[in-house]
Each structure stands twice: as structure tokens, then as C-alpha cells.
PDB file of N, CA and C in Angstrom:
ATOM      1  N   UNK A   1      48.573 -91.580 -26.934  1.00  0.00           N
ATOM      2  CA  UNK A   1      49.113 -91.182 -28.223  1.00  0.00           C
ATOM      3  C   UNK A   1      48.055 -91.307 -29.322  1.00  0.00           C
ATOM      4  N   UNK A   2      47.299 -92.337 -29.246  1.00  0.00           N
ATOM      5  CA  UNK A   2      46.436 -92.500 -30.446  1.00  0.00           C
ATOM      6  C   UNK A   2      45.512 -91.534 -30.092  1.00  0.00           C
ATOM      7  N   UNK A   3      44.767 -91.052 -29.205  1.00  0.00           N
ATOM      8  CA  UNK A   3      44.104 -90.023 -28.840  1.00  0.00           C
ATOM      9  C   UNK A   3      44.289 -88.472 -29.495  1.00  0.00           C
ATOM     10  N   UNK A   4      45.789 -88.476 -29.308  1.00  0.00           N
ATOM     11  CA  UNK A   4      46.282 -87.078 -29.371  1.00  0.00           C
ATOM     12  C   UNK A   4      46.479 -86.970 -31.316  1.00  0.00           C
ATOM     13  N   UNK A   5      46.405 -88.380 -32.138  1.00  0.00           N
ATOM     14  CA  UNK A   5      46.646 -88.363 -33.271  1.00  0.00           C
ATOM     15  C   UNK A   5      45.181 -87.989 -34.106  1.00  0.00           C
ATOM     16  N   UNK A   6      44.167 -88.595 -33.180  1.00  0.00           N
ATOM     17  CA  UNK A   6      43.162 -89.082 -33.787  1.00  0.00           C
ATOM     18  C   UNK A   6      42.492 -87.009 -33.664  1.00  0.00           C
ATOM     19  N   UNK A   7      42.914 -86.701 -32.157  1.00  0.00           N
ATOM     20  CA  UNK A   7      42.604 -84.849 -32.425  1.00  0.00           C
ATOM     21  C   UNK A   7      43.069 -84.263 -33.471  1.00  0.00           C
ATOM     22  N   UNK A   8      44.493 -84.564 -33.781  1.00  0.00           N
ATOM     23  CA  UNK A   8      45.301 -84.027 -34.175  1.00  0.00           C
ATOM     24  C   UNK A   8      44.643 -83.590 -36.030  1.00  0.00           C
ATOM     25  N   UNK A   9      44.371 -84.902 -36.153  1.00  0.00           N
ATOM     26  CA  UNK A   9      43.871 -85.073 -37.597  1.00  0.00           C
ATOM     27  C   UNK A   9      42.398 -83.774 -37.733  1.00  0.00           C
ATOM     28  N   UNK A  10      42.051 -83.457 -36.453  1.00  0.00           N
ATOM     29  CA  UNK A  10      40.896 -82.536 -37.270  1.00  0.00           C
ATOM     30  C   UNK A  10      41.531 -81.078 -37.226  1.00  0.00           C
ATOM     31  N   UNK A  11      42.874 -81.024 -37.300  1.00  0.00           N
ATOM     32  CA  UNK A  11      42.833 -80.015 -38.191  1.00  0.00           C
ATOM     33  C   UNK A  11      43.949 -80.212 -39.233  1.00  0.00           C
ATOM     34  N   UNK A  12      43.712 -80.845 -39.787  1.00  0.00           N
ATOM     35  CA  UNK A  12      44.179 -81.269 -41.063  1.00  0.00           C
ATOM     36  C   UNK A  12      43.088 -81.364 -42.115  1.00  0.00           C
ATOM     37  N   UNK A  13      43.811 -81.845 -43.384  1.00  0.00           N
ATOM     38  CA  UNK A  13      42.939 -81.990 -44.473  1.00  0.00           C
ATOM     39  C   UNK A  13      42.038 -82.794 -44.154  1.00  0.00           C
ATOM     40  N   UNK A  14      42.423 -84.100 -43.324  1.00  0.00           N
ATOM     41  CA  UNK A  14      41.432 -84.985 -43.244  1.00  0.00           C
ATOM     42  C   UNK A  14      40.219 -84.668 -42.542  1.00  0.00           C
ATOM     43  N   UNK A  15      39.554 -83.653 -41.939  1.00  0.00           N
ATOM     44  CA  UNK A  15      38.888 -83.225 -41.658  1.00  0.00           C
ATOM     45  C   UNK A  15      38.112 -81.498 -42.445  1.00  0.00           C
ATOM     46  N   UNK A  16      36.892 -82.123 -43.435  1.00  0.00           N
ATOM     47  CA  UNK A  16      36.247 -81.058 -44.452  1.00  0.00           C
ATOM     48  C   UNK A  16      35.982 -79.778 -43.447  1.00  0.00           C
ATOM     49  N   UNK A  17      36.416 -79.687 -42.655  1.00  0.00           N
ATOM     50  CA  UNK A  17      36.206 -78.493 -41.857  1.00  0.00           C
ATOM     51  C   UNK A  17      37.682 -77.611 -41.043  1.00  0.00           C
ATOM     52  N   UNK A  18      38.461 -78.268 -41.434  1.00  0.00           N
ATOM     53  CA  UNK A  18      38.962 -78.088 -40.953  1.00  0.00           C
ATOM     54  C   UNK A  18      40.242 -76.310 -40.436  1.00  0.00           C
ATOM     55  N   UNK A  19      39.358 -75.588 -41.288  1.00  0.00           N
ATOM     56  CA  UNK A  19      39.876 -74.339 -41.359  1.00  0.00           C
ATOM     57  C   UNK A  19      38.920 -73.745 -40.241  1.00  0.00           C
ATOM     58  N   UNK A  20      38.069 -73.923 -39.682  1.00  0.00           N
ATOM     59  CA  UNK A  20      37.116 -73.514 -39.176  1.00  0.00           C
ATOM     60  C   UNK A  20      37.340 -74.121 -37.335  1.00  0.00           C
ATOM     61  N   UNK A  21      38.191 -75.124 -37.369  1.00  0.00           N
ATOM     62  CA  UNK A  21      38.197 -75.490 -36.839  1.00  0.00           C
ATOM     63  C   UNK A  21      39.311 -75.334 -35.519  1.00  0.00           C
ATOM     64  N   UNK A  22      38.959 -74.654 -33.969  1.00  0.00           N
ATOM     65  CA  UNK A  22      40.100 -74.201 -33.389  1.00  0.00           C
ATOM     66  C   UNK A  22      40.564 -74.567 -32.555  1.00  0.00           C
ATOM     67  N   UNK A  23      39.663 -75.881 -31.872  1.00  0.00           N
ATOM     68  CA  UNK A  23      39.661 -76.460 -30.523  1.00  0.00           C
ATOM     69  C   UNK A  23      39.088 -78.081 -30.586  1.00  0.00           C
ATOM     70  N   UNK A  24      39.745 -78.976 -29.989  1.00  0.00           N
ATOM     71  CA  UNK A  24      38.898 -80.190 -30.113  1.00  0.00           C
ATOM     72  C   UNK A  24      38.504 -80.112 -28.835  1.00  0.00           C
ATOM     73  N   UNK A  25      37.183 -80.891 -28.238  1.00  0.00           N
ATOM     74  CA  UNK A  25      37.102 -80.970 -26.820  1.00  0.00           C
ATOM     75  C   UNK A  25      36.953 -82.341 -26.591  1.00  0.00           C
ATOM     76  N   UNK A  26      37.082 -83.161 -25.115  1.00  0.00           N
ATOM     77  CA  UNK A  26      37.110 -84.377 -25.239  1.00  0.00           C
ATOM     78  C   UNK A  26      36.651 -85.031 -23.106  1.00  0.00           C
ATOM     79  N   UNK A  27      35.881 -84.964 -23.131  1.00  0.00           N
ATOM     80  CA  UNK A  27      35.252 -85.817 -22.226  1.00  0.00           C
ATOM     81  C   UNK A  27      35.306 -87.127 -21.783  1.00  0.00           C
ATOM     82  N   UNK A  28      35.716 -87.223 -20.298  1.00  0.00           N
ATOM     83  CA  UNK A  28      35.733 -88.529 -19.692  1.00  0.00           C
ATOM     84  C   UNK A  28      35.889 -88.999 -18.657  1.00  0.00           C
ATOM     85  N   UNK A  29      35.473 -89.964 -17.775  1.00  0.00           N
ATOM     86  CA  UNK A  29      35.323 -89.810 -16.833  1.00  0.00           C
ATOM     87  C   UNK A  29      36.392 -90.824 -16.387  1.00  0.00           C
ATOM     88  N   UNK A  30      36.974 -91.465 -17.007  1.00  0.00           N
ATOM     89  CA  UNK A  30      38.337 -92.599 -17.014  1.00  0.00           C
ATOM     90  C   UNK A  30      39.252 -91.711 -15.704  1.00  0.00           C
ATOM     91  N   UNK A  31      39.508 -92.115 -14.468  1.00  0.00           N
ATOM     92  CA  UNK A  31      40.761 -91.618 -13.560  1.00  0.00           C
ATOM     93  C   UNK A  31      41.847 -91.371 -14.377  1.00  0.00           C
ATOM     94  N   UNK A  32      42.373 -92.576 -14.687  1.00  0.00           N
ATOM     95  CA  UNK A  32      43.865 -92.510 -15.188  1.00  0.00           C
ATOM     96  C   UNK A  32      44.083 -92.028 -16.857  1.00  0.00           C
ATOM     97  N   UNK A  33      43.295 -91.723 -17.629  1.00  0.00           N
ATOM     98  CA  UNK A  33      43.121 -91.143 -18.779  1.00  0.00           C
ATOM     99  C   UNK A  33      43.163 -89.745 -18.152  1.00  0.00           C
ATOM    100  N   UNK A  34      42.420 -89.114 -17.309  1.00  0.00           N
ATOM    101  CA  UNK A  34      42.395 -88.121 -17.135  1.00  0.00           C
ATOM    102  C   UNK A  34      43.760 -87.762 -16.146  1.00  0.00           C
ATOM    103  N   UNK A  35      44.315 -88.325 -15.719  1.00  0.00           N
ATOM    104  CA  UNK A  35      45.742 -87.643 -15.168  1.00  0.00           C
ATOM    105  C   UNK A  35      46.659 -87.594 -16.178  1.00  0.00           C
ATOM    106  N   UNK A  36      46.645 -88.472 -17.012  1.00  0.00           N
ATOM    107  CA  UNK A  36      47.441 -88.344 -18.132  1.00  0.00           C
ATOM    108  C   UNK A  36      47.264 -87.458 -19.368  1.00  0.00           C
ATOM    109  N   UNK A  37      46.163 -86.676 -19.898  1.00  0.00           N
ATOM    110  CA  UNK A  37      45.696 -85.774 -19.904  1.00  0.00           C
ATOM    111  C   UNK A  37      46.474 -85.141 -19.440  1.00  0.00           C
ATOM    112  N   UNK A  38      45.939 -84.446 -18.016  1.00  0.00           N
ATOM    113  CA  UNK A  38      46.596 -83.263 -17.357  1.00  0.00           C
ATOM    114  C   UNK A  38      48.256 -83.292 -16.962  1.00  0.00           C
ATOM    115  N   UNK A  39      48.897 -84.546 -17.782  1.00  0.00           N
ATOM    116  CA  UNK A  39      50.191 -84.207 -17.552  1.00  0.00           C
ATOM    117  C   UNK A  39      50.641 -83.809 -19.308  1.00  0.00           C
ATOM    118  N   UNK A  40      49.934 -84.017 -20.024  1.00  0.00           N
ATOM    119  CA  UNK A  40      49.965 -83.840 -21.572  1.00  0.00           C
ATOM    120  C   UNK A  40      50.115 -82.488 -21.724  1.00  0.00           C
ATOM    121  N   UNK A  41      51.008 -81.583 -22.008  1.00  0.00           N
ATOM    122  CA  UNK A  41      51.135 -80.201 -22.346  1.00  0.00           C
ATOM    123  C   UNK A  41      50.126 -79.994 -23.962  1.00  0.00           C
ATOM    124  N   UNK A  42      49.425 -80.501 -24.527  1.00  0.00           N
ATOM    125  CA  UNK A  42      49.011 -80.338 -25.573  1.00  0.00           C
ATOM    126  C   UNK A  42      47.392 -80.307 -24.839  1.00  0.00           C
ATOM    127  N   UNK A  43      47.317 -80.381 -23.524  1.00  0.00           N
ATOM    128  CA  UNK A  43      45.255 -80.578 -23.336  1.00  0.00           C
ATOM    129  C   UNK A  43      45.558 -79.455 -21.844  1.00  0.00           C
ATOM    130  N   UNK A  44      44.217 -79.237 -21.979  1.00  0.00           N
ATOM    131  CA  UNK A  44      43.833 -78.294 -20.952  1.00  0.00           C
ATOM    132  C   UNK A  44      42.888 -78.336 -20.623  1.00  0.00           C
ATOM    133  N   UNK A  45      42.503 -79.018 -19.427  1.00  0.00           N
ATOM    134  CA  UNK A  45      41.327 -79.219 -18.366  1.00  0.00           C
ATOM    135  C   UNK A  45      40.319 -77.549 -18.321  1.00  0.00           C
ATOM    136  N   UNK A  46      39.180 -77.951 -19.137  1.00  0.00           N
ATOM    137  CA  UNK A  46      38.528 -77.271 -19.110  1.00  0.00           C
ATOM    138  C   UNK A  46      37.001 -76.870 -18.268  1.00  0.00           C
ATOM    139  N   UNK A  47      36.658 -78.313 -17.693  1.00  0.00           N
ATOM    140  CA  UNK A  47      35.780 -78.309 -16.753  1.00  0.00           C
ATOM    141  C   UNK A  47      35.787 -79.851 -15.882  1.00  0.00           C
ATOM    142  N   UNK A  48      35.076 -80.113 -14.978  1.00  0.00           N
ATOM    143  CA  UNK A  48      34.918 -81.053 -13.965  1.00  0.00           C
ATOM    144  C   UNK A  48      33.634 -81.429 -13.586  1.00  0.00           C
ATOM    145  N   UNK A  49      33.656 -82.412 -12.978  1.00  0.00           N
ATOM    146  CA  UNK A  49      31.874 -82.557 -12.229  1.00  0.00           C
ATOM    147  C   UNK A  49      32.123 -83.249 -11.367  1.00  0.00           C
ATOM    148  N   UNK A  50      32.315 -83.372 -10.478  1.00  0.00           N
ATOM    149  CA  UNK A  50      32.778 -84.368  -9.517  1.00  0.00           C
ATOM    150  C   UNK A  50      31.979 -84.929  -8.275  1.00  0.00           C
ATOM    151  N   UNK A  51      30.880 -84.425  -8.778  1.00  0.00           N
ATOM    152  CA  UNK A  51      29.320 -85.152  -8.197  1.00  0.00           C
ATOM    153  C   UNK A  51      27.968 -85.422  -8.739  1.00  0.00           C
ATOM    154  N   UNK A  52      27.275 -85.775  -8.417  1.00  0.00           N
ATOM    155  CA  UNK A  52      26.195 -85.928  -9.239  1.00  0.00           C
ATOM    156  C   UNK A  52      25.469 -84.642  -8.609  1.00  0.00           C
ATOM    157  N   UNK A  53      24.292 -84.017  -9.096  1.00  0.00           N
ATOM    158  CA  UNK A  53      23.787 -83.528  -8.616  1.00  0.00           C
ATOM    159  C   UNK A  53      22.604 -83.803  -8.036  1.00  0.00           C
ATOM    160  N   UNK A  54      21.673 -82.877  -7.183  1.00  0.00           N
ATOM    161  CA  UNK A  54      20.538 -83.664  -6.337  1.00  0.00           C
ATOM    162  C   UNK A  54      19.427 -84.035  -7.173  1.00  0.00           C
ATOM    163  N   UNK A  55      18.650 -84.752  -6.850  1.00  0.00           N
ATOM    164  CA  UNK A  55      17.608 -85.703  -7.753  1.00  0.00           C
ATOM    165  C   UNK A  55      16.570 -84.980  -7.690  1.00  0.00           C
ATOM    166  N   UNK A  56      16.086 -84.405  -6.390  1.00  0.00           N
ATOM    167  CA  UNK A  56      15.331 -83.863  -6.237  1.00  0.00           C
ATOM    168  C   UNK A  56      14.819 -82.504  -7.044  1.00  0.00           C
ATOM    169  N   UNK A  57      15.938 -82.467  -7.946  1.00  0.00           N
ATOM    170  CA  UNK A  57      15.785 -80.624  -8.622  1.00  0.00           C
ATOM    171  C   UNK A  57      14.914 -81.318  -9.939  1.00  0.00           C
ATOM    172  N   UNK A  58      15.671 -82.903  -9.994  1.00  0.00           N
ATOM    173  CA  UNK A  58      14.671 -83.319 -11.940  1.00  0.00           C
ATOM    174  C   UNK A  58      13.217 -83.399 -11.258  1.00  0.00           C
ATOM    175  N   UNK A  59      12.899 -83.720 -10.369  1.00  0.00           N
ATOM    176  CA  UNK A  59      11.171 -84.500 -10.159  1.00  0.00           C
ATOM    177  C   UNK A  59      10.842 -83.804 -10.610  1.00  0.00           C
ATOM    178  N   UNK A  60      10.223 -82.222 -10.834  1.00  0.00           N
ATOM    179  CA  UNK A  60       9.298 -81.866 -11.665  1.00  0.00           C
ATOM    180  C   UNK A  60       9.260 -81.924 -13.018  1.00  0.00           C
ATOM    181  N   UNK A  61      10.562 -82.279 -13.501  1.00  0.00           N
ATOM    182  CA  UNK A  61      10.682 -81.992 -15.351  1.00  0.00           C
ATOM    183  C   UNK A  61      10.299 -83.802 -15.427  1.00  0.00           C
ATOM    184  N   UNK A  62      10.688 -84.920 -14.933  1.00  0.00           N
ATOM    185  CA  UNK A  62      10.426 -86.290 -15.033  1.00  0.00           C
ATOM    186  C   UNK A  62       8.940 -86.079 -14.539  1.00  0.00           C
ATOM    187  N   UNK A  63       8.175 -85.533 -13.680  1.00  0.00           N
ATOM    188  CA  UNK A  63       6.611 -85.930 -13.453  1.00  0.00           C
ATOM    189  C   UNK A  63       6.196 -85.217 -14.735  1.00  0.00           C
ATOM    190  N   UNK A  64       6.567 -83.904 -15.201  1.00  0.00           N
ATOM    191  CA  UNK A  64       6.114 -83.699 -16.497  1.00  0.00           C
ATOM    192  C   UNK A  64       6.165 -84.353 -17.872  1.00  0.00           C
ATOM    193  N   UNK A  65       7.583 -85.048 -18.229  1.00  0.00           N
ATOM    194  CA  UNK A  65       7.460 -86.430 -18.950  1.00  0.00           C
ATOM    195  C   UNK A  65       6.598 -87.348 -19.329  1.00  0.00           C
ATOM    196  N   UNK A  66       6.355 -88.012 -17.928  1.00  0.00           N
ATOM    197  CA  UNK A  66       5.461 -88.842 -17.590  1.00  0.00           C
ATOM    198  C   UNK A  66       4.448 -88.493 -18.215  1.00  0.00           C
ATOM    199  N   UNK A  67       3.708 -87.393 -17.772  1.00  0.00           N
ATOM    200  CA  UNK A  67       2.457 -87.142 -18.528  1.00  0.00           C
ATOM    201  C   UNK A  67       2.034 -87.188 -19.966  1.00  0.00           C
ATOM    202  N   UNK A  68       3.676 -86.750 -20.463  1.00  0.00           N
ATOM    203  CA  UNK A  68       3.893 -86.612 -21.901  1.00  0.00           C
ATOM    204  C   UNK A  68       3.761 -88.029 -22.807  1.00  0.00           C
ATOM    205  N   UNK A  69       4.382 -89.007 -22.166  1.00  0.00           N
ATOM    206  CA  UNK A  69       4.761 -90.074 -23.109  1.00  0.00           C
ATOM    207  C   UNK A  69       4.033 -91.019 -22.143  1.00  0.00           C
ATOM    208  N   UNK A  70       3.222 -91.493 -23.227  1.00  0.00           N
ATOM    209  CA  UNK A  70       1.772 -92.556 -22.936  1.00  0.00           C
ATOM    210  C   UNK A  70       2.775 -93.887 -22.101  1.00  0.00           C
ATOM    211  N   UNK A  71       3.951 -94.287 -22.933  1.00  0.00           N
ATOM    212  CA  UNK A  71       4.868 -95.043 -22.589  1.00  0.00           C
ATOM    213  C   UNK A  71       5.033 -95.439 -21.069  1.00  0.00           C
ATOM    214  N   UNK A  72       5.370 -94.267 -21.002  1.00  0.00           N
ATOM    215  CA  UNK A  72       5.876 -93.816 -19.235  1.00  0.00           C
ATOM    216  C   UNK A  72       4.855 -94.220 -18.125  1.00  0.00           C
ATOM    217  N   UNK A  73       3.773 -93.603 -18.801  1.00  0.00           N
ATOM    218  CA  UNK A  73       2.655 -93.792 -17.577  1.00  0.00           C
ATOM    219  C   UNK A  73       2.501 -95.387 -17.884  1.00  0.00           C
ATOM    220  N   UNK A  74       2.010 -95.705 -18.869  1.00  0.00           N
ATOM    221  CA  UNK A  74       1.357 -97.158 -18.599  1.00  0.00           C
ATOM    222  C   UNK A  74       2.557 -97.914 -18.154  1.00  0.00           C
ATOM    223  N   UNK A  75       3.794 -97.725 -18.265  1.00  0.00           N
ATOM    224  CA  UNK A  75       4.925 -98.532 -17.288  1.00  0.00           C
ATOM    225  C   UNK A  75       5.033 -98.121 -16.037  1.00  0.00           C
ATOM    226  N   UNK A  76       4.401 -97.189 -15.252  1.00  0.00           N
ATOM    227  CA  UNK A  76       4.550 -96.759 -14.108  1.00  0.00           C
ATOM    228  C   UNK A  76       5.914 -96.326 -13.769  1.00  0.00           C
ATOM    229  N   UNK A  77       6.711 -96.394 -15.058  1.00  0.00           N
ATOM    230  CA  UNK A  77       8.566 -96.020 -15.227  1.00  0.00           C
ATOM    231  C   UNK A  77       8.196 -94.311 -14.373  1.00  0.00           C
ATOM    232  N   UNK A  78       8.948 -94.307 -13.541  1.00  0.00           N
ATOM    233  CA  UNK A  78       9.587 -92.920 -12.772  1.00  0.00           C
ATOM    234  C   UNK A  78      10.934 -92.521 -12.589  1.00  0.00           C
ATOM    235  N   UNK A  79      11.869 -92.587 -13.693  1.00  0.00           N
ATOM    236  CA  UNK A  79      12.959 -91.816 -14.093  1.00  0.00           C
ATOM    237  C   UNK A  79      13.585 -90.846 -12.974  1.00  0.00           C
ATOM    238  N   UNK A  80      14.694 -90.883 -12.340  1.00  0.00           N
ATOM    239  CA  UNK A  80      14.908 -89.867 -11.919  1.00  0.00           C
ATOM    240  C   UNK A  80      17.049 -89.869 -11.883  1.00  0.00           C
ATOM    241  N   UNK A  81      17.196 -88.335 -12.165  1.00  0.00           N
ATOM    242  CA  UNK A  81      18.319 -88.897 -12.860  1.00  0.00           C
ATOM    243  C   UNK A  81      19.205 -87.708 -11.565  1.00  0.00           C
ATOM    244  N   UNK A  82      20.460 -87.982 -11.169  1.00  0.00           N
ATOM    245  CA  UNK A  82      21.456 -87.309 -10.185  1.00  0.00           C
ATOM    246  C   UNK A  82      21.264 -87.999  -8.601  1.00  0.00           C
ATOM    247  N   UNK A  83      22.376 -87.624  -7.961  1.00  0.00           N
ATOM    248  CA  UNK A  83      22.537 -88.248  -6.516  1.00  0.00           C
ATOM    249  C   UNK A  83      23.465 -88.947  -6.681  1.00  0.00           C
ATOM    250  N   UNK A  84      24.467 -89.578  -7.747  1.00  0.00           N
ATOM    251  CA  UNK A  84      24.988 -90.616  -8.145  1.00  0.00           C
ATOM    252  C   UNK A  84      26.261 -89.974  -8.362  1.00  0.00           C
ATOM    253  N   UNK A  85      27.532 -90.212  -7.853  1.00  0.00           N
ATOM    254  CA  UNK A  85      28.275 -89.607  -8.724  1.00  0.00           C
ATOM    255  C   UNK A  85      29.096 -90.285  -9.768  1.00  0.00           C
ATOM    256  N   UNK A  86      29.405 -89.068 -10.614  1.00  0.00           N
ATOM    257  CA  UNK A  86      30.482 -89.100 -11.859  1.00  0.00           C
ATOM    258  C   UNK A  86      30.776 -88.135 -12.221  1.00  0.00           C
ATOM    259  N   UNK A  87      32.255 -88.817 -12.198  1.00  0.00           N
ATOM    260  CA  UNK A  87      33.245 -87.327 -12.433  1.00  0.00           C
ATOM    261  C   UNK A  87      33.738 -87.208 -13.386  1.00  0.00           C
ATOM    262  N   UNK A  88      33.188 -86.597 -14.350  1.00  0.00           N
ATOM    263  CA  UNK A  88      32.845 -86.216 -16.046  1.00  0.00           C
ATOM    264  C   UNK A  88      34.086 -85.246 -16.197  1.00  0.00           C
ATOM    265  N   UNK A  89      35.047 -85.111 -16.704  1.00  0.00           N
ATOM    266  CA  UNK A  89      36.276 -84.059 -16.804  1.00  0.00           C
ATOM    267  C   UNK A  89      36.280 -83.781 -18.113  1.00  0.00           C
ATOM    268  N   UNK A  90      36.617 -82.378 -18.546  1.00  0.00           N
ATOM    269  CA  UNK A  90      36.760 -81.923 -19.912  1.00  0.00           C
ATOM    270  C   UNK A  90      37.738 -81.222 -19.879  1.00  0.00           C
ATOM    271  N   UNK A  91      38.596 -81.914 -21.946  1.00  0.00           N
ATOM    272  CA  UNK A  91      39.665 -81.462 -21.868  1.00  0.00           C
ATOM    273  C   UNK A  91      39.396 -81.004 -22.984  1.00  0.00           C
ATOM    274  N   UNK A  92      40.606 -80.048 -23.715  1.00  0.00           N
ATOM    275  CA  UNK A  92      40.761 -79.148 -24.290  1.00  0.00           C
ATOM    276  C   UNK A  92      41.608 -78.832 -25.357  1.00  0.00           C
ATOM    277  N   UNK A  93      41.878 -79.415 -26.445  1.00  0.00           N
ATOM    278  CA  UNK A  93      43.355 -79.702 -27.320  1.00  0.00           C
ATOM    279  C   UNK A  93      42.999 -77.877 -28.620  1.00  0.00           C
ATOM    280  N   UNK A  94      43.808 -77.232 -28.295  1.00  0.00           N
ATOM    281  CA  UNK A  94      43.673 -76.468 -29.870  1.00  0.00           C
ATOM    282  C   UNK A  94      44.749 -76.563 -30.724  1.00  0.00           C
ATOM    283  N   UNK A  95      44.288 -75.619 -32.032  1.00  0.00           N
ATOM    284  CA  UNK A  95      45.179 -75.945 -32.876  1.00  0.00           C
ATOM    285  C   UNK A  95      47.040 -75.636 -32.592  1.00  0.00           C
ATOM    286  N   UNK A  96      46.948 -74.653 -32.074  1.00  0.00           N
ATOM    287  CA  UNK A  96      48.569 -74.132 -31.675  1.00  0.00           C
ATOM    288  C   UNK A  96      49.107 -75.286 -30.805  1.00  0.00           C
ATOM    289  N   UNK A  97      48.334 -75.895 -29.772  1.00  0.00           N
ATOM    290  CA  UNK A  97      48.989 -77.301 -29.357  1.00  0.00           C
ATOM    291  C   UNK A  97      49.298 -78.393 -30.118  1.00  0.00           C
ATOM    292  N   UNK A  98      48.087 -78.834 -30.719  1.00  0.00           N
ATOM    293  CA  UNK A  98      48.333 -79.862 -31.970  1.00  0.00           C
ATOM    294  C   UNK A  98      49.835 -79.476 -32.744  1.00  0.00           C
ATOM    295  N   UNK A  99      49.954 -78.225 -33.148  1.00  0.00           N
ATOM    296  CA  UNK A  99      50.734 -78.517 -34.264  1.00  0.00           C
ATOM    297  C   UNK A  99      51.935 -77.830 -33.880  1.00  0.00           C
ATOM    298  N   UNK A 100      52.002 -77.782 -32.251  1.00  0.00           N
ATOM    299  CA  UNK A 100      53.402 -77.511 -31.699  1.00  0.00           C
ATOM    300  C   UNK A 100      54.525 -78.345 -31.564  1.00  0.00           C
ATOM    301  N   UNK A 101      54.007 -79.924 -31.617  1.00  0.00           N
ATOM    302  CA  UNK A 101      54.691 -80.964 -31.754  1.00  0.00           C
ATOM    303  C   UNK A 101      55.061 -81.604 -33.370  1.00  0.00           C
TER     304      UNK A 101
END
């Protein structure tokens, strides 16, 4: 509920934008936030991730880093980011939902 209030408010006055404004979006990777969500008629699951992706695709943009930031090299730090999962879900509140209730 406080979620759905705290959307709710950007399209209201309390938000200087708020004419402009047509969709909130809202990210998370919480299980049970996100089923509750998708039982909420006011949000709409707009995307998913439900793995990490392979590590192997960053090594060339992280060995290029490296080179970049003096930092990196003299820590021998080798960054490498995916393989891991998390399941990142995006939801979807607009204005005709907000202010159907």
C-alpha cells in the first residue's frame, strides 16, 4: 500500500512534473514483493531477468577499463560482472491505474 501511494503521488500536484508524467516504473528483485505486485491490478510486469548473464561477454570491456584507470591496474582489481543470478522484475503503474482507485 505505501508503495502504491508513494506512485500514486507522482501524478499529482506533489510531483512538479507531473502533467508530463504517464507511467511510474519500479524494479525489484524482492520474491514476495513481486507476486504481490502481479496480483495488484494497478502494476503490470513489464520485464524480467531471471539470470545473470555470461561473464565471459564483459572481459573485453573490463580488460579495457583496466587500462583506463591507473587505479585498476596498480590494484591488479579484475572486475568481472554476470554468471550470478538475479532476478531483477519490472513493474509498471500508469496514470489510468493510479487514479482508477
Amino acid at each position: 500500500r505505501f508503495l502504491n501511494d508513494v506512485c500514486r503521488l507522482q501524478f499529482t500536484d506533489a510531483n512538479k512534473y507531473h502533467e508530463r508524467t504517464k507511467a511510474v516504473y519500479f524494479h525489484t528483485s524482492h520474491h514476495g514483493l513481486c507476486a504481490a505486485l502481479r496480483r495488484d491490478k494497478k502494476w503490470t510486469q513489464v520485464s524480467q531477468s531471471m539470470g545473470g548473464a555470461h561473464k565471459g561477454k564483459s572481459e573485453k570491456s573490463m580488460a579495457k577499463s583496466r587500462t583506463k584507470s591507473p587505479v585498476c591496474a596498480l590494484a591488479g582489481a579484475a572486475p568481472g560482472y554476470g554468471g550470478h543470478h538475479r532476478a531483477v522484475q519490472g513493474f509498471k503503474m500508469t496514470r489510468e491505474a493510479a487514479c482508477a482507485s
